[in-house]
C-alpha atoms as a PDB file:
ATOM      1  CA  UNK A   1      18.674 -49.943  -4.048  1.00  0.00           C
ATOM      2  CA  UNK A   2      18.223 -47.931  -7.112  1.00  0.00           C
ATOM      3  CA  UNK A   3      15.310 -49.057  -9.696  1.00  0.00           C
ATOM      4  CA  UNK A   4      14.818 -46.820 -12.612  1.00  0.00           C
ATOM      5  CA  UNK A   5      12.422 -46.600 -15.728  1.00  0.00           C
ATOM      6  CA  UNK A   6      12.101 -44.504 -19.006  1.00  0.00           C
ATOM      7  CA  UNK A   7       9.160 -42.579 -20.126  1.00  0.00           C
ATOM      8  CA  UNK A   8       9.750 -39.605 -22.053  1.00  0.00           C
ATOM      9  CA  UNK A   9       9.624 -35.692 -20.697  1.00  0.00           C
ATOM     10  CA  UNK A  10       9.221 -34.258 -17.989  1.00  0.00           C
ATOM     11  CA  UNK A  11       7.488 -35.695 -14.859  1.00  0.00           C
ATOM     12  CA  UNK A  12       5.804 -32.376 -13.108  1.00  0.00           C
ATOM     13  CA  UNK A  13       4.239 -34.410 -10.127  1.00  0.00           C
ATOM     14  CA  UNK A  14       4.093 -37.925  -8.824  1.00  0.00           C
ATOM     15  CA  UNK A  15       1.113 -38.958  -6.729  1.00  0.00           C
ATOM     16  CA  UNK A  16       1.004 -42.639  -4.928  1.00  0.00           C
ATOM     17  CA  UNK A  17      -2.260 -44.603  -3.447  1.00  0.00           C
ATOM     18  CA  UNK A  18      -2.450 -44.003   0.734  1.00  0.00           C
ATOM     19  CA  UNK A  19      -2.587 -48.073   0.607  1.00  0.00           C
ATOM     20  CA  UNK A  20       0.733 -48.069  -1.365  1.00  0.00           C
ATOM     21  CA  UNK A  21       2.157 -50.950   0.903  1.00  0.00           C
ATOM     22  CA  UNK A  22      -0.473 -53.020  -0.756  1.00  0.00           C
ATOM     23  CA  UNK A  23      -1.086 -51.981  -3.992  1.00  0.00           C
ATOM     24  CA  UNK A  24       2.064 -50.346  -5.086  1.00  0.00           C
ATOM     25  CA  UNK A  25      -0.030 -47.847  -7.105  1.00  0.00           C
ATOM     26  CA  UNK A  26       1.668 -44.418  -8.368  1.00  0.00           C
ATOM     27  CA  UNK A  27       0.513 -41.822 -10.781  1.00  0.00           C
ATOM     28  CA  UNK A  28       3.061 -39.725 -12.555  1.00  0.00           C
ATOM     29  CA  UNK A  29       1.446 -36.213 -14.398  1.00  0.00           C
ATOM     30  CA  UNK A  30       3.782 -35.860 -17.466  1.00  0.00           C
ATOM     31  CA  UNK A  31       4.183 -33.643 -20.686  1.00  0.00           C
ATOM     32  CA  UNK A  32       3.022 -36.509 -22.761  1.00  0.00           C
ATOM     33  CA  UNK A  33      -0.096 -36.888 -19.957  1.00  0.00           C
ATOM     34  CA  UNK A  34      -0.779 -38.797 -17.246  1.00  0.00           C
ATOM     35  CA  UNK A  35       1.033 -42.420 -16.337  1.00  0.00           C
ATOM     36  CA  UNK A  36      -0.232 -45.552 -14.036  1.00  0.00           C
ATOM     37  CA  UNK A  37       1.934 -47.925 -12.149  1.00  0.00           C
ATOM     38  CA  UNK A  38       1.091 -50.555  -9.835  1.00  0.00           C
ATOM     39  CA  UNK A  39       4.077 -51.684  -9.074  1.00  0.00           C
ATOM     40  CA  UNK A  40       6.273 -48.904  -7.190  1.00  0.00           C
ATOM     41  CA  UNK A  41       7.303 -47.683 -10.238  1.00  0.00           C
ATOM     42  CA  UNK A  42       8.981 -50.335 -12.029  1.00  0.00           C
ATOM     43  CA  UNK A  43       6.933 -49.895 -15.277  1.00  0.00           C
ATOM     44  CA  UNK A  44       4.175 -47.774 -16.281  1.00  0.00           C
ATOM     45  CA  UNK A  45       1.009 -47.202 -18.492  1.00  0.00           C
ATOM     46  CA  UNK A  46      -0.755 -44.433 -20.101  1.00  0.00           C
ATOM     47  CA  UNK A  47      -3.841 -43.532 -18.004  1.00  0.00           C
ATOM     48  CA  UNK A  48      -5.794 -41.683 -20.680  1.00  0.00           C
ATOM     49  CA  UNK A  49      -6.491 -44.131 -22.986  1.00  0.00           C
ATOM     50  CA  UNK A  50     -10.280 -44.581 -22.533  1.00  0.00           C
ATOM     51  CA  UNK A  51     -10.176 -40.787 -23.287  1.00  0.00           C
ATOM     52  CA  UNK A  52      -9.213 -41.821 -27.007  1.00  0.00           C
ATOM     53  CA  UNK A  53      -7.202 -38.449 -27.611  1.00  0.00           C
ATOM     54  CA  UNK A  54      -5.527 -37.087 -30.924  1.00  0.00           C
ATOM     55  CA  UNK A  55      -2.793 -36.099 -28.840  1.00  0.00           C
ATOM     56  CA  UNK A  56      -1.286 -35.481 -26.091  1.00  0.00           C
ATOM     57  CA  UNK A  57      -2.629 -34.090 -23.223  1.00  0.00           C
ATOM     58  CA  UNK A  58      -0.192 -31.843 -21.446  1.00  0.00           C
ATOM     59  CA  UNK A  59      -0.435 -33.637 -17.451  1.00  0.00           C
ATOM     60  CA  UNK A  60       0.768 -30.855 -14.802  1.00  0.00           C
ATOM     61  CA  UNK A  61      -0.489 -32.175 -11.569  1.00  0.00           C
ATOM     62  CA  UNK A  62      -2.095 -35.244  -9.962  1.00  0.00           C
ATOM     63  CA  UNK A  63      -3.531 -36.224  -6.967  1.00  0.00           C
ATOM     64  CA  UNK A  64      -5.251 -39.189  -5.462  1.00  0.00           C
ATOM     65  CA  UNK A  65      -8.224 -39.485  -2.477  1.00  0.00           C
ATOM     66  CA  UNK A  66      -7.120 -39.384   1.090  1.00  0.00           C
ATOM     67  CA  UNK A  67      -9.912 -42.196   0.864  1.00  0.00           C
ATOM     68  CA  UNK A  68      -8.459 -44.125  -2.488  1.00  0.00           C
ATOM     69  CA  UNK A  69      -9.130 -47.419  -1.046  1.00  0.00           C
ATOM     70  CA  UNK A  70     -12.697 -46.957  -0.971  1.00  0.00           C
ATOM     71  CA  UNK A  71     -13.331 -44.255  -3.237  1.00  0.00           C
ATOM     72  CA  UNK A  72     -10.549 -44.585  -5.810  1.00  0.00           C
ATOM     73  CA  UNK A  73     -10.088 -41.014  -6.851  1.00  0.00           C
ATOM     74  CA  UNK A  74      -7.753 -39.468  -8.913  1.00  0.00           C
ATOM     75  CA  UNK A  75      -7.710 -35.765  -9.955  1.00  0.00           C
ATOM     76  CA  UNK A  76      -5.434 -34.926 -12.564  1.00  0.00           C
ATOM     77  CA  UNK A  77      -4.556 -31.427 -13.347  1.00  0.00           C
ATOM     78  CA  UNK A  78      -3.706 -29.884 -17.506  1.00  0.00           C
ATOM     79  CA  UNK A  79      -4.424 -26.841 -19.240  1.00  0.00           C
ATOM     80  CA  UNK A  80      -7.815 -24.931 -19.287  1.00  0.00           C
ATOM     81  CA  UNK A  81      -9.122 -27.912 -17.153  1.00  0.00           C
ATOM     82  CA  UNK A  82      -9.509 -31.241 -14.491  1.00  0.00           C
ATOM     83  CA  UNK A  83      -9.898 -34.715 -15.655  1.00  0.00           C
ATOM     84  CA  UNK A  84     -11.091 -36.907 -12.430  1.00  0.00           C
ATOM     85  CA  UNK A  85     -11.583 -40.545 -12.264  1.00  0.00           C
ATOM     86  CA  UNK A  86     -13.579 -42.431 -10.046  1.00  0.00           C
ATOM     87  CA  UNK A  87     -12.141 -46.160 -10.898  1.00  0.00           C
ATOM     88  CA  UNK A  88      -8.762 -45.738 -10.005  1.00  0.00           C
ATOM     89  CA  UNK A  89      -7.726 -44.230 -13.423  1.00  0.00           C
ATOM     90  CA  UNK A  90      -9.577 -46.649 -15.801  1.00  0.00           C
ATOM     91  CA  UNK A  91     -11.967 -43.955 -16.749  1.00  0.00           C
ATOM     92  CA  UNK A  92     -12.090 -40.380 -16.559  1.00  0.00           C
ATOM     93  CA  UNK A  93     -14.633 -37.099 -16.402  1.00  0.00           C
ATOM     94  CA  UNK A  94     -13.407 -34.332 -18.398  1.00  0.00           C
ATOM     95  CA  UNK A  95     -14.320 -30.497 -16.359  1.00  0.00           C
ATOM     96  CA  UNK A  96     -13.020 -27.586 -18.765  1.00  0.00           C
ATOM     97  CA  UNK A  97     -12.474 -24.205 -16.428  1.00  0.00           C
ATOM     98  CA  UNK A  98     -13.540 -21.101 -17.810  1.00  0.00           C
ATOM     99  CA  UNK A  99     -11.931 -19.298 -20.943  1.00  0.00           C
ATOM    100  CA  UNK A 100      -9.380 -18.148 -21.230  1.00  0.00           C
ATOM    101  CA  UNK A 101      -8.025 -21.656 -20.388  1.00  0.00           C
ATOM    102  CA  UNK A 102      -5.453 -21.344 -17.115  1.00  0.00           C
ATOM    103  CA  UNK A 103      -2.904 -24.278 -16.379  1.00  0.00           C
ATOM    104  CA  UNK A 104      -3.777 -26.082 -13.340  1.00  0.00           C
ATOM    105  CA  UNK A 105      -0.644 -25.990 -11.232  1.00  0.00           C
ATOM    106  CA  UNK A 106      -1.397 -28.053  -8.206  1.00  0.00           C
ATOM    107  CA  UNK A 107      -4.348 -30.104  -6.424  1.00  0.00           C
ATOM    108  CA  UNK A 108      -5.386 -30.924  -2.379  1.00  0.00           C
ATOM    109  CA  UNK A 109      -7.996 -32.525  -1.047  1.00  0.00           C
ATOM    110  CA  UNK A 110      -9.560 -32.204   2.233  1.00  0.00           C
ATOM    111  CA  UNK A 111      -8.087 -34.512   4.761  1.00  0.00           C
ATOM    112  CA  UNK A 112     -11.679 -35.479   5.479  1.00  0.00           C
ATOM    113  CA  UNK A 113     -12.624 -35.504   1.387  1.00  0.00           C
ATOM    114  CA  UNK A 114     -14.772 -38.884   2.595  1.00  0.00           C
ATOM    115  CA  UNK A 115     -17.143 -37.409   4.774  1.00  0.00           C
ATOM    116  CA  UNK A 116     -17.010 -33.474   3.345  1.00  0.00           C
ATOM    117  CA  UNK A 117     -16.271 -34.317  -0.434  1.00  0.00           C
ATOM    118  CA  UNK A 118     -13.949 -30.673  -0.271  1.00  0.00           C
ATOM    119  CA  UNK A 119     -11.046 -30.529  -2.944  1.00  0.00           C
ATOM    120  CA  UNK A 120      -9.009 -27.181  -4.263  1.00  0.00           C
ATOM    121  CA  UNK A 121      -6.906 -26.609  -6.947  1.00  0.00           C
ATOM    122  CA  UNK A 122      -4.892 -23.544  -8.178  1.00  0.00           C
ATOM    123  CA  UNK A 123      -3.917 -22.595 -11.267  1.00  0.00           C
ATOM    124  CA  UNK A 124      -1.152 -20.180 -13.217  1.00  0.00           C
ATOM    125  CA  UNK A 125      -3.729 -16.684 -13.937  1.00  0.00           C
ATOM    126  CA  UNK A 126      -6.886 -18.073 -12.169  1.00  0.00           C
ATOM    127  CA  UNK A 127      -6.534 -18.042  -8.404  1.00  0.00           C
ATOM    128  CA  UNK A 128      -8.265 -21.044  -6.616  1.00  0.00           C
ATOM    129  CA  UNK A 129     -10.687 -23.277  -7.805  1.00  0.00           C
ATOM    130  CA  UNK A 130     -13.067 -25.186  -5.056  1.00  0.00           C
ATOM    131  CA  UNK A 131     -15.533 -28.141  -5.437  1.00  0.00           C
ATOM    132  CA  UNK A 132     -17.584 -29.679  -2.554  1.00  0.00           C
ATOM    133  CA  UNK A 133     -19.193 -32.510  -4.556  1.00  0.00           C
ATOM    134  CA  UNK A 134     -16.488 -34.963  -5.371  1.00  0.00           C
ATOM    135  CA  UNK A 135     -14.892 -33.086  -8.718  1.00  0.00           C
ATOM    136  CA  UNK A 136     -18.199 -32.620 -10.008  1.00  0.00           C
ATOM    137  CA  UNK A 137     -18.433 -29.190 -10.255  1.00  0.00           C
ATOM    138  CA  UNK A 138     -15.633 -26.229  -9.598  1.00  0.00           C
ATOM    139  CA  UNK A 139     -15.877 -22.845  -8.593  1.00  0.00           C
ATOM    140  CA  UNK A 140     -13.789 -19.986  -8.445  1.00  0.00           C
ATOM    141  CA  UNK A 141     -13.382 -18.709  -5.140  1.00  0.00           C
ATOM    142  CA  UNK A 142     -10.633 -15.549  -5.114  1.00  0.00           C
ATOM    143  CA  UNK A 143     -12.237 -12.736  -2.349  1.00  0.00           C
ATOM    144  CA  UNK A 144      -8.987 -11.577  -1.275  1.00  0.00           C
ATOM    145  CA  UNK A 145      -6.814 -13.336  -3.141  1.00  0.00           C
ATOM    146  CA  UNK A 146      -4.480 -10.635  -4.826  1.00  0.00           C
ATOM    147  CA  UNK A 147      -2.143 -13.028  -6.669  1.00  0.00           C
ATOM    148  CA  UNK A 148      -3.889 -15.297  -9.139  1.00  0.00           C
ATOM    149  CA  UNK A 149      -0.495 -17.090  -9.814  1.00  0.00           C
ATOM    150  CA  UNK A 150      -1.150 -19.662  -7.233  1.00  0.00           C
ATOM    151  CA  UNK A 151       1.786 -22.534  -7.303  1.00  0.00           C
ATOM    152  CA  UNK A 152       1.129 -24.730  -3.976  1.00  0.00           C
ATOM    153  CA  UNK A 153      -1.508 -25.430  -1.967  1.00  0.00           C
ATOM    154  CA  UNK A 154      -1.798 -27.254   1.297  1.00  0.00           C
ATOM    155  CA  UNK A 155      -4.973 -27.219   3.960  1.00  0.00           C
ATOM    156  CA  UNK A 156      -4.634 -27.945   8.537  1.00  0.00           C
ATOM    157  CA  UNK A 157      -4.933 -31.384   9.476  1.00  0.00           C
ATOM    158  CA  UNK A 158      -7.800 -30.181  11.477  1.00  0.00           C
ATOM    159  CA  UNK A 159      -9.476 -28.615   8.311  1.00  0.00           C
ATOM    160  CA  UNK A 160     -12.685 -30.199   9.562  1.00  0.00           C
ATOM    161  CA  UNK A 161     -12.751 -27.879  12.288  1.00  0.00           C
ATOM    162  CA  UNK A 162     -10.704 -24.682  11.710  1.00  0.00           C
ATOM    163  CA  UNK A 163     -11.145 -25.014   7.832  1.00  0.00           C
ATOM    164  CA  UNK A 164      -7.741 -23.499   7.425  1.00  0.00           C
ATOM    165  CA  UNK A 165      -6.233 -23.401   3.672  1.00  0.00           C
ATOM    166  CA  UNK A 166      -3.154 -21.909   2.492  1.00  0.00           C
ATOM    167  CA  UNK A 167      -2.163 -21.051  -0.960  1.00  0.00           C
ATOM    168  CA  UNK A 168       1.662 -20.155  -2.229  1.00  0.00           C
ATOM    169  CA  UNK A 169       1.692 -17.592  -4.974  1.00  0.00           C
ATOM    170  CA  UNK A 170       4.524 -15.735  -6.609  1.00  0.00           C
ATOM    171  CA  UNK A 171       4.310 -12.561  -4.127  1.00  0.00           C
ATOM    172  CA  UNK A 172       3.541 -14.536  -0.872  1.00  0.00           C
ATOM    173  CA  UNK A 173       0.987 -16.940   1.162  1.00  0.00           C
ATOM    174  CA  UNK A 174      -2.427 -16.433   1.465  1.00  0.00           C
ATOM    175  CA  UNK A 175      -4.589 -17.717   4.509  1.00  0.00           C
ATOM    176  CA  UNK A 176      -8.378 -18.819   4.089  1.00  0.00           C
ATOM    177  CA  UNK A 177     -10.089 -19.844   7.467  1.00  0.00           C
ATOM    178  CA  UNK A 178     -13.653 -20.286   5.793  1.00  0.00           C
ATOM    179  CA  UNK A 179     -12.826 -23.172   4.254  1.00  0.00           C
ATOM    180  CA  UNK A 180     -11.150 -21.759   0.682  1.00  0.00           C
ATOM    181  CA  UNK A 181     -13.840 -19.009   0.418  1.00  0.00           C
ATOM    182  CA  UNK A 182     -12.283 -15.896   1.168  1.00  0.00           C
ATOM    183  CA  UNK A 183      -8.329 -15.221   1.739  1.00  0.00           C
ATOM    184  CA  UNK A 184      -5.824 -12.832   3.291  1.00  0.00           C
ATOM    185  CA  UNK A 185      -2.036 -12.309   2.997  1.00  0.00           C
ATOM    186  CA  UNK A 186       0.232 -13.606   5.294  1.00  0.00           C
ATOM    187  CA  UNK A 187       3.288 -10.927   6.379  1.00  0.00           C
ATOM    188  CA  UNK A 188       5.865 -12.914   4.917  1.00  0.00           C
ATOM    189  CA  UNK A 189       8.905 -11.007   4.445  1.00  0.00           C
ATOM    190  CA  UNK A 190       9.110 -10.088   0.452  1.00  0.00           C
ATOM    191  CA  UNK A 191      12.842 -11.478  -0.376  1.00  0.00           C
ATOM    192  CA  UNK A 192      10.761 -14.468   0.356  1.00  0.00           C
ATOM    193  CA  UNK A 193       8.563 -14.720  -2.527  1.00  0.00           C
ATOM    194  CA  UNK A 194       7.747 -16.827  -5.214  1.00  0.00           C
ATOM    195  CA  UNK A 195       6.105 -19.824  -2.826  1.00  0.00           C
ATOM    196  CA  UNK A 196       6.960 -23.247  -4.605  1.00  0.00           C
ATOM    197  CA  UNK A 197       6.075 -25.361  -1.625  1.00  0.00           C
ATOM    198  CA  UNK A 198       3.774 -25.386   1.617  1.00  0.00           C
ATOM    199  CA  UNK A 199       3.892 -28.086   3.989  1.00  0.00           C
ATOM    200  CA  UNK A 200       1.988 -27.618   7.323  1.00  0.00           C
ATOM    201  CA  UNK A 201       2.828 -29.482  10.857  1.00  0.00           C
ATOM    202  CA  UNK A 202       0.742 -32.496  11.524  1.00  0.00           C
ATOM    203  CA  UNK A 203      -0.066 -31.471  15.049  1.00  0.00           C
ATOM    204  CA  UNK A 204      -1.112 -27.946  13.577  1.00  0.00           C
ATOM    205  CA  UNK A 205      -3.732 -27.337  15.702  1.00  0.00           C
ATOM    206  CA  UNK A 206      -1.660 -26.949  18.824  1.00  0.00           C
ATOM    207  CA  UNK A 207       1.693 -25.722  17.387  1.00  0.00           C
ATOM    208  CA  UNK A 208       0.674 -23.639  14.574  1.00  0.00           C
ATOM    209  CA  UNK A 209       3.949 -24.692  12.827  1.00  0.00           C
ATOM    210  CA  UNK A 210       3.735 -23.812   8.749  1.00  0.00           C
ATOM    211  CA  UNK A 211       7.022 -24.464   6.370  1.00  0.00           C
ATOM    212  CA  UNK A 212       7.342 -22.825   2.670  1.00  0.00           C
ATOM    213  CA  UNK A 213       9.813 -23.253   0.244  1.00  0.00           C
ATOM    214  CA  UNK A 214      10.609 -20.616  -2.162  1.00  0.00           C
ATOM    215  CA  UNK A 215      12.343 -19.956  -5.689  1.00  0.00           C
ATOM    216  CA  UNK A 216      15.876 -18.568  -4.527  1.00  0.00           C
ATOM    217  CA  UNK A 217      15.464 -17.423  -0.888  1.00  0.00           C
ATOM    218  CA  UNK A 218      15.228 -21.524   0.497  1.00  0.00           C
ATOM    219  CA  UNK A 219      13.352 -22.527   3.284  1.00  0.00           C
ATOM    220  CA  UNK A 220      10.958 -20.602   6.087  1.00  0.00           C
ATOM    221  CA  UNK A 221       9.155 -21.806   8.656  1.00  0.00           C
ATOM    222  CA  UNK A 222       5.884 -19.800  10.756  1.00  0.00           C
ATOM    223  CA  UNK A 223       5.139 -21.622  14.170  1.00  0.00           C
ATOM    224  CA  UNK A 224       2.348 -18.760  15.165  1.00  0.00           C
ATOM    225  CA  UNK A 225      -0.297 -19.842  11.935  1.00  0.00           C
ATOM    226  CA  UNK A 226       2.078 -17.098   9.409  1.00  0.00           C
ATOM    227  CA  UNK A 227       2.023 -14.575  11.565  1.00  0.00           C
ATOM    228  CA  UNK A 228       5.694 -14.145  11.910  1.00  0.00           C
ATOM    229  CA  UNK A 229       8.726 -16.002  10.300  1.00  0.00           C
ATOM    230  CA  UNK A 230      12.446 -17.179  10.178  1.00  0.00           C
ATOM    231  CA  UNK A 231      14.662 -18.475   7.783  1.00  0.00           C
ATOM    232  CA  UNK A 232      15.265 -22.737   8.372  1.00  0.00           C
ATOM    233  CA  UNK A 233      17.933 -24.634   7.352  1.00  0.00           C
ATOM    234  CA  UNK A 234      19.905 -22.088   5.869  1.00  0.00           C
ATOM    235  CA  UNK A 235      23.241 -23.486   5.517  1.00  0.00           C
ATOM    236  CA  UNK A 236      22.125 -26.311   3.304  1.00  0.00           C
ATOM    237  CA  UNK A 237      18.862 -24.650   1.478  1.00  0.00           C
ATOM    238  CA  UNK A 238      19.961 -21.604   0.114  1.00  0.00           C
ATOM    239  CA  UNK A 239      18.143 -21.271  -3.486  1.00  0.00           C
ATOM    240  CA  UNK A 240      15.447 -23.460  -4.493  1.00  0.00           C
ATOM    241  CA  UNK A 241      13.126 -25.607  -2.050  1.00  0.00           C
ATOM    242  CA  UNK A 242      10.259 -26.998  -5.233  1.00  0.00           C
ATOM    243  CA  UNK A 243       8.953 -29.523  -2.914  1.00  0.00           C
ATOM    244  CA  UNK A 244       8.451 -29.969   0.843  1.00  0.00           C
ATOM    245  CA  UNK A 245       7.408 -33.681   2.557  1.00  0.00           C
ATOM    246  CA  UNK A 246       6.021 -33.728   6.209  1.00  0.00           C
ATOM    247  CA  UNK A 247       6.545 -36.697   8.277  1.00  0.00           C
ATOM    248  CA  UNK A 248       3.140 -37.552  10.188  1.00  0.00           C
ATOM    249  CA  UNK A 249       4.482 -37.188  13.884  1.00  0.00           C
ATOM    250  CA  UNK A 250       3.061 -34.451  15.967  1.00  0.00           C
ATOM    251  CA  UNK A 251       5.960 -33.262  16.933  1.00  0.00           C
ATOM    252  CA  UNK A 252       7.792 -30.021  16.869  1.00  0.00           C
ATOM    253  CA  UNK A 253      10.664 -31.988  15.886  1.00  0.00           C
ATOM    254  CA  UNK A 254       8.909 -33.607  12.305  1.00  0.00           C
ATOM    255  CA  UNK A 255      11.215 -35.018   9.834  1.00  0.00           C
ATOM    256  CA  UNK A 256      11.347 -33.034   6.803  1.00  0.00           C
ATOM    257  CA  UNK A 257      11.836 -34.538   3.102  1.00  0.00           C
ATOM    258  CA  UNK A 258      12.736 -30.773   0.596  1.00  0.00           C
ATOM    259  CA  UNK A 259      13.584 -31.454  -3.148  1.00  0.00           C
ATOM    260  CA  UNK A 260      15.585 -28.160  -3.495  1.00  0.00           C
ATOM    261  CA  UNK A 261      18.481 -26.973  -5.732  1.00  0.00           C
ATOM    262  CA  UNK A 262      20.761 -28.930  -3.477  1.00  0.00           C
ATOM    263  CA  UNK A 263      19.305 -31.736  -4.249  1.00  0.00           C
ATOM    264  CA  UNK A 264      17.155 -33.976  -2.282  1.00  0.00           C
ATOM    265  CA  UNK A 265      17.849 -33.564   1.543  1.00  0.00           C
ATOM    266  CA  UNK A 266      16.366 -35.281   5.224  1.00  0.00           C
ATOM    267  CA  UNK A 267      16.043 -32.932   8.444  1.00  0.00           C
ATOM    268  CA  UNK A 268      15.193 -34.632  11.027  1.00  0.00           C
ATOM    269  CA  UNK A 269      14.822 -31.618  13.606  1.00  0.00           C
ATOM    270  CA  UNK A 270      11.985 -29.808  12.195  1.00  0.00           C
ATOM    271  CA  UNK A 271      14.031 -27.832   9.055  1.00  0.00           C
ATOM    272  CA  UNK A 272      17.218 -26.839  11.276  1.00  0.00           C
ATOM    273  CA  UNK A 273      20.057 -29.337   9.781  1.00  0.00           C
ATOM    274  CA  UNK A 274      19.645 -31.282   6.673  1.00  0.00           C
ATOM    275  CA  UNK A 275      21.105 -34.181   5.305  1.00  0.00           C
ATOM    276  CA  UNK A 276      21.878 -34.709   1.581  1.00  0.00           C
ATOM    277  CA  UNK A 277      20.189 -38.033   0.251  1.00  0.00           C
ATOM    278  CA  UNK A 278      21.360 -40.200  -2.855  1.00  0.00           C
ATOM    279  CA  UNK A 279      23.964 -37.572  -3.555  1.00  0.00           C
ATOM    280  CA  UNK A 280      26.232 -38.893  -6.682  1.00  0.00           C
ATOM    281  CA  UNK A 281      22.985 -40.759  -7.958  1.00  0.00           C
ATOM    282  CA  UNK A 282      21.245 -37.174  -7.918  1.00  0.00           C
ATOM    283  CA  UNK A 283      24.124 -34.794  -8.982  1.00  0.00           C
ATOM    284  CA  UNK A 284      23.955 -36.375 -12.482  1.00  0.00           C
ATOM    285  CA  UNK A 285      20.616 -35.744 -12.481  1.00  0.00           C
ATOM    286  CA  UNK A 286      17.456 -32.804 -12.607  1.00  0.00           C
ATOM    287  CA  UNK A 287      14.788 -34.331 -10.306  1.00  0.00           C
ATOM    288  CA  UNK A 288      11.600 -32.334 -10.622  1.00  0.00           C
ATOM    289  CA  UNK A 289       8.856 -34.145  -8.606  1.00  0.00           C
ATOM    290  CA  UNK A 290       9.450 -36.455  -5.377  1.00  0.00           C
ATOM    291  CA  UNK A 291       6.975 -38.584  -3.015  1.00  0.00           C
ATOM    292  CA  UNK A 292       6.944 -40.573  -0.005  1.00  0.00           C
ATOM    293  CA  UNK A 293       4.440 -43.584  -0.366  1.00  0.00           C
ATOM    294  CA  UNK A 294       5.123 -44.781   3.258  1.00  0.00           C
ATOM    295  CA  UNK A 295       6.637 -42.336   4.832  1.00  0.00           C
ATOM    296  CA  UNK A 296      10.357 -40.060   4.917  1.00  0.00           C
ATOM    297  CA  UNK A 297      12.294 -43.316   6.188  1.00  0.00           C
ATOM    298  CA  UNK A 298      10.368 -45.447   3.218  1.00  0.00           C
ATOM    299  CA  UNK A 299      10.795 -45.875  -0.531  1.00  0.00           C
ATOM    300  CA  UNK A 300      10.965 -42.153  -2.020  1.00  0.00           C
ATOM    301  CA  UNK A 301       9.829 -42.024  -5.858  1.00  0.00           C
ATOM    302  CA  UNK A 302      11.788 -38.981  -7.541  1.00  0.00           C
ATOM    303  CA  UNK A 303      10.323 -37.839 -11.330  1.00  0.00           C
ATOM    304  CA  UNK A 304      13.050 -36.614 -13.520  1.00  0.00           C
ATOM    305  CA  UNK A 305      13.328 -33.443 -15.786  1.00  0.00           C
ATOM    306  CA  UNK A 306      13.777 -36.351 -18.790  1.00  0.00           C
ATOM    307  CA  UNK A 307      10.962 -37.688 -17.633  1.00  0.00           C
ATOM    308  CA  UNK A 308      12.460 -41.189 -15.452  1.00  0.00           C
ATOM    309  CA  UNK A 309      11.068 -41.731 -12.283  1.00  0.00           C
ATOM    310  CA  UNK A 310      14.125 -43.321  -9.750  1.00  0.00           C
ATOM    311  CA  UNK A 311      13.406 -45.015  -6.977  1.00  0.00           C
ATOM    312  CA  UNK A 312      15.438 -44.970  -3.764  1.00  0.00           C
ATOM    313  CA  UNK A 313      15.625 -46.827  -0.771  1.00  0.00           C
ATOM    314  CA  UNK A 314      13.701 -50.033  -1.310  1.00  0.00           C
END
């Protein structure tokens, strides 16, 4: 099944509640600003309205609490600053980052954000920005970190204990093991570079396995914590790989969900052979964002360059 809806221009990241079985709720970060559904899509609402602006705020990233159901927290990147929410979207708190403004390009939270109240986010000429009280408060934290142009982010499972964080920038990865306070580079070979994705193996902590997906040189994969790497999937991701999806199976073997220039493709062997999804739908079409509310094998949500958001697989 295909369901589809209209909202203007483009959708640069989608963002769905971790009880999305139950409460079908979805945040898409737009050009016009940010947009609430809560029900899988099927029609939407402006989120900013209790901010009363005089136009529109420009939306480039969103993401909600590992711990929504309780906490219901939504962080919502634009430019020159963070607008978080602490009701599910019904109100926000506006943070401005320091002049001159940077655009904030992408958002994680600690997979333990309940207990340690850790979230990142980078940004376009500003490195990495990190807050341990809830959103409250952000601070840059860039010892290391050669590359300001950060464009993904994504922290170990076991960040509670190894406090590993790894940030994509447009000459390589960097590698933070204090918890997003200092960083190194990872040897990633240079033909390699921009990084427009990061996705890192559930069962890190014993197999070390890291994927990144880059501009024009497709899809890599570490499984030694980015010390060394190999090209994955190269026959069918060849260019573009803007978004990577981890299946949560410990497994050497994950499934794999990549929104690349291909199109929208399924591995099911860890990044080694792909599978082209919703191919005619998709070939008449320039997805830009893409989620998986309950998992690879679920409903997918894709954002469109005209700003739609499809849904496949009901």
């Amino acid at each position: 099944m295909v369901d589809e809806t209209a909202i203007e221009d483009t959708v640069f990241a989608l963002a769905a509640s971790p009880d999305f079985a139950e409460d079908r709720t979805v945040y898409a970060a737009r050009a016009t600003g940010l947009y609430l559904s809560t029900d899988c899509g099927a029609s939407w609402q402006p989120a900013y309205d209790s901010l009363a602006l005089q136009s529109d705020l420009v939306t480039s990233a969103v993401a909600v609490s590992p711990d929504f159901v309780g906490d219901r927290t939504v962080f919502a990147g634009c430019s020159g600053g963070i607008v978080c929410s602490y009701d599910a979207g019904q109100t926000w708190h506006v943070i401005a980052l320091p002049t001159p403004p940077s655009i904030v390009s992408c958002l994680a939270f600690s997979p333990c954000y309940a207990d340690d109240g850790i979230a990142f986010l980078g940004t376009m000429e500003d490195g990495v920005y990190r807050s341990a009280d809830r959103g409250q408060s952000w601070a840059r934290w860039n010892f290391g970190l050669f590359d300001l142009r950060v464009l993904a982010l994504d922290l170990s499972p076991d960040f509670s204990h190894d406090e590993t964080v790894f940030a994509g920038t447009e000459t390589g990865i960097y590698i933070s093991k204090s918890g997003g306070r200092s960083w190194r580079p990872l040897s990633l070979p240079d033909e390699a570079a921009p990084i427009l994705s990061l996705a890192v193996s559930s069962g890190f902590a014993h197999d070390g396995i890291l994927w990144a997906g880059t501009e024009s040189a497709g899809l890599w994969v570490s499984a030694d914590r980015g010390k060394t790497w190999r090209r994955s999937g190269e026959d069918a991701l060849q260019a573009s790989v803007s978004a990577l999806i981890i299946s949560d199976q410990s497994s050497t073997e994950q499934q794999l969900l990549a929104l690349a220039t291909e199109g929208l493709l399924l591995s099911r062997d860890g990044g080694d052979t792909w599978t082209a999804l919703a191919t005619e739908l998709l070939a008449e079409l320039e997805p830009a964002a893409v989620i998986a509310p309950v998992g690879i094998e679920g409903v997918l949500l894709v954002g469109l360059a005209d700003g739609r958001v499809i849904r496949l697989k009901e």
